[in-house]
Protein backbone atom coordinates (compact mmCIF):
# COMPACT_ATOMS: atom_id res chain seq x y z
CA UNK A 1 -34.92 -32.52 4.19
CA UNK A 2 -37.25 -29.44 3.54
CA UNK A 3 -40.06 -28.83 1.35
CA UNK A 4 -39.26 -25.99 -1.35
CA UNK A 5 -41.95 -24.62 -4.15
CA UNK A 6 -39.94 -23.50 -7.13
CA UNK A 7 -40.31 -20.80 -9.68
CA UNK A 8 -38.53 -22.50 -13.28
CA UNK A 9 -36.28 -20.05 -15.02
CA UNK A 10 -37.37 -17.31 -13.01
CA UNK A 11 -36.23 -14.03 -15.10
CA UNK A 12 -36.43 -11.38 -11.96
CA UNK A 13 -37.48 -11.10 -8.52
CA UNK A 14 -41.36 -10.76 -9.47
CA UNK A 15 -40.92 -14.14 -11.46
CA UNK A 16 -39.09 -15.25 -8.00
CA UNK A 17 -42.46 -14.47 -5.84
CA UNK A 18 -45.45 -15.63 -8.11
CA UNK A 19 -44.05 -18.73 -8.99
CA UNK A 20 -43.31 -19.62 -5.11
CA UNK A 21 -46.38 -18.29 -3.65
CA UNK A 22 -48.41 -20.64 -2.18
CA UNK A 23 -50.71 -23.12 -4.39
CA UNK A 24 -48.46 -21.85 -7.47
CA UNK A 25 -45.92 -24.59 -7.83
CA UNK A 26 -45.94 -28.45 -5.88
CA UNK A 27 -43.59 -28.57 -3.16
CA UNK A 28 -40.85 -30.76 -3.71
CA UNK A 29 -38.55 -32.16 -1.10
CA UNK A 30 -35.19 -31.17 -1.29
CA UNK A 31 -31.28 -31.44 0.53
CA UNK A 32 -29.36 -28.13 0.57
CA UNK A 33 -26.08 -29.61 0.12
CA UNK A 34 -24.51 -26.18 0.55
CA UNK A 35 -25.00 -22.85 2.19
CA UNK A 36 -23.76 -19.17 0.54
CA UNK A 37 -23.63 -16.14 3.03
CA UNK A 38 -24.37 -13.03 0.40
CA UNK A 39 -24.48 -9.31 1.20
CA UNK A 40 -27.37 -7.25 0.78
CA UNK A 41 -26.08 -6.24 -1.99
CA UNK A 42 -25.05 -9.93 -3.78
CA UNK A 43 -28.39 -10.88 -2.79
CA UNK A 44 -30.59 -8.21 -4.80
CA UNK A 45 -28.04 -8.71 -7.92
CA UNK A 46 -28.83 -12.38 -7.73
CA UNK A 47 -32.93 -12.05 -7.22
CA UNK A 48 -32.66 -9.06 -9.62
CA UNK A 49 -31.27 -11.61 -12.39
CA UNK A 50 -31.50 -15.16 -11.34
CA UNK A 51 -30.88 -16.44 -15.16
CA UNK A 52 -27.19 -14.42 -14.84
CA UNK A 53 -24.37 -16.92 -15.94
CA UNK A 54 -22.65 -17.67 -11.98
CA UNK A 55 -19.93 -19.60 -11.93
CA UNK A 56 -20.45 -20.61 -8.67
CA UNK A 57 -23.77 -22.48 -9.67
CA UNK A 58 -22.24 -24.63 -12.50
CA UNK A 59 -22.49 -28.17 -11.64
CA UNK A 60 -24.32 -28.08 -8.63
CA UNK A 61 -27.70 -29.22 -8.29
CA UNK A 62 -29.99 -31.76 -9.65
CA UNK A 63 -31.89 -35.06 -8.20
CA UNK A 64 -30.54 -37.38 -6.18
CA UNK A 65 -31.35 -41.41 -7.40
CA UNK A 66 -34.22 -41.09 -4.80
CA UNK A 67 -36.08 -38.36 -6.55
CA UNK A 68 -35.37 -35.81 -4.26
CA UNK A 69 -34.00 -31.87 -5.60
CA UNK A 70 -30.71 -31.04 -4.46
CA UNK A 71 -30.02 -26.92 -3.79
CA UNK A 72 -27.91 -24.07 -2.37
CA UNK A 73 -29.48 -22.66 0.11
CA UNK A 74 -28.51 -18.65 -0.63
CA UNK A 75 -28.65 -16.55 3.05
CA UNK A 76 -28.92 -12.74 3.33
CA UNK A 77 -29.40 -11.43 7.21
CA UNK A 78 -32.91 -9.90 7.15
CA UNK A 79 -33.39 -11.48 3.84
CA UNK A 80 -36.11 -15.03 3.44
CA UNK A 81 -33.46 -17.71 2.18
CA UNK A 82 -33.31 -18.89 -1.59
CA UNK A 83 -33.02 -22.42 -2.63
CA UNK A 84 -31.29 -22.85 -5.96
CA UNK A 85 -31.57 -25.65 -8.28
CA UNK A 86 -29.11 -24.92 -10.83
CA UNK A 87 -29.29 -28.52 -12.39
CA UNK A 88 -25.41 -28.49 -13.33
CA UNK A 89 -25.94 -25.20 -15.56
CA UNK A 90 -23.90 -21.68 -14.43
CA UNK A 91 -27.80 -19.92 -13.89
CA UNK A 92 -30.98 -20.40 -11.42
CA UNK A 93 -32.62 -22.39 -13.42
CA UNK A 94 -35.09 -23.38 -10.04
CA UNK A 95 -35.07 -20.74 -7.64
CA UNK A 96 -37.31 -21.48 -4.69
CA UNK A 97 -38.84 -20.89 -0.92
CA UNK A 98 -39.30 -23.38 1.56
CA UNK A 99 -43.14 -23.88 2.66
């Protein structure tokens, strides 16, 4: 389990930073239940427009019955790794860091 501060309905990559900086958002524990190996390239699309219909996101995420968020984690080499919380919808609706 990891500790992940996330941005809600994050509209671009600035939206992506401020809301997961640091004493912006409460940590919240969460499982990544699966990893996603993205290009360069699938990466900035993604962080450019996290609130782009995916249909890889749709019913994924949530919380578990012990409070705790479930994400993809979203890996890009040279990249810091996402953690999505889609919460069953087709969009990041929680797009996070780990602190």
């Amino acid at each position: 389990m990891i500790n992940v501060i996330y941005a809600r309905k994050p509209a671009s990559r600035a939206e992506v930073e401020s809301g997961t900086r640091p004493g912006a958002g409460v940590p919240r524990p969460t499982i990544v239940t699966e990893e996603l190996a993205l290009s360069a390239i699938e990466y900035d699309s993604f962080l450019s427009s996290p609130l782009g219909r995916r249909s890889w996101l749709k019913g994924r995420g949530g919380w578990d019955k012990n409070g705790v968020r479930r994400a993809i984690a979203l890996k890009c080499p040279g990249r810091i790794t996402l953690y999505v919380d889609p919460s069953g919808y087709d969009y990041g609706r929680y797009v996070g860091v780990k602190v």
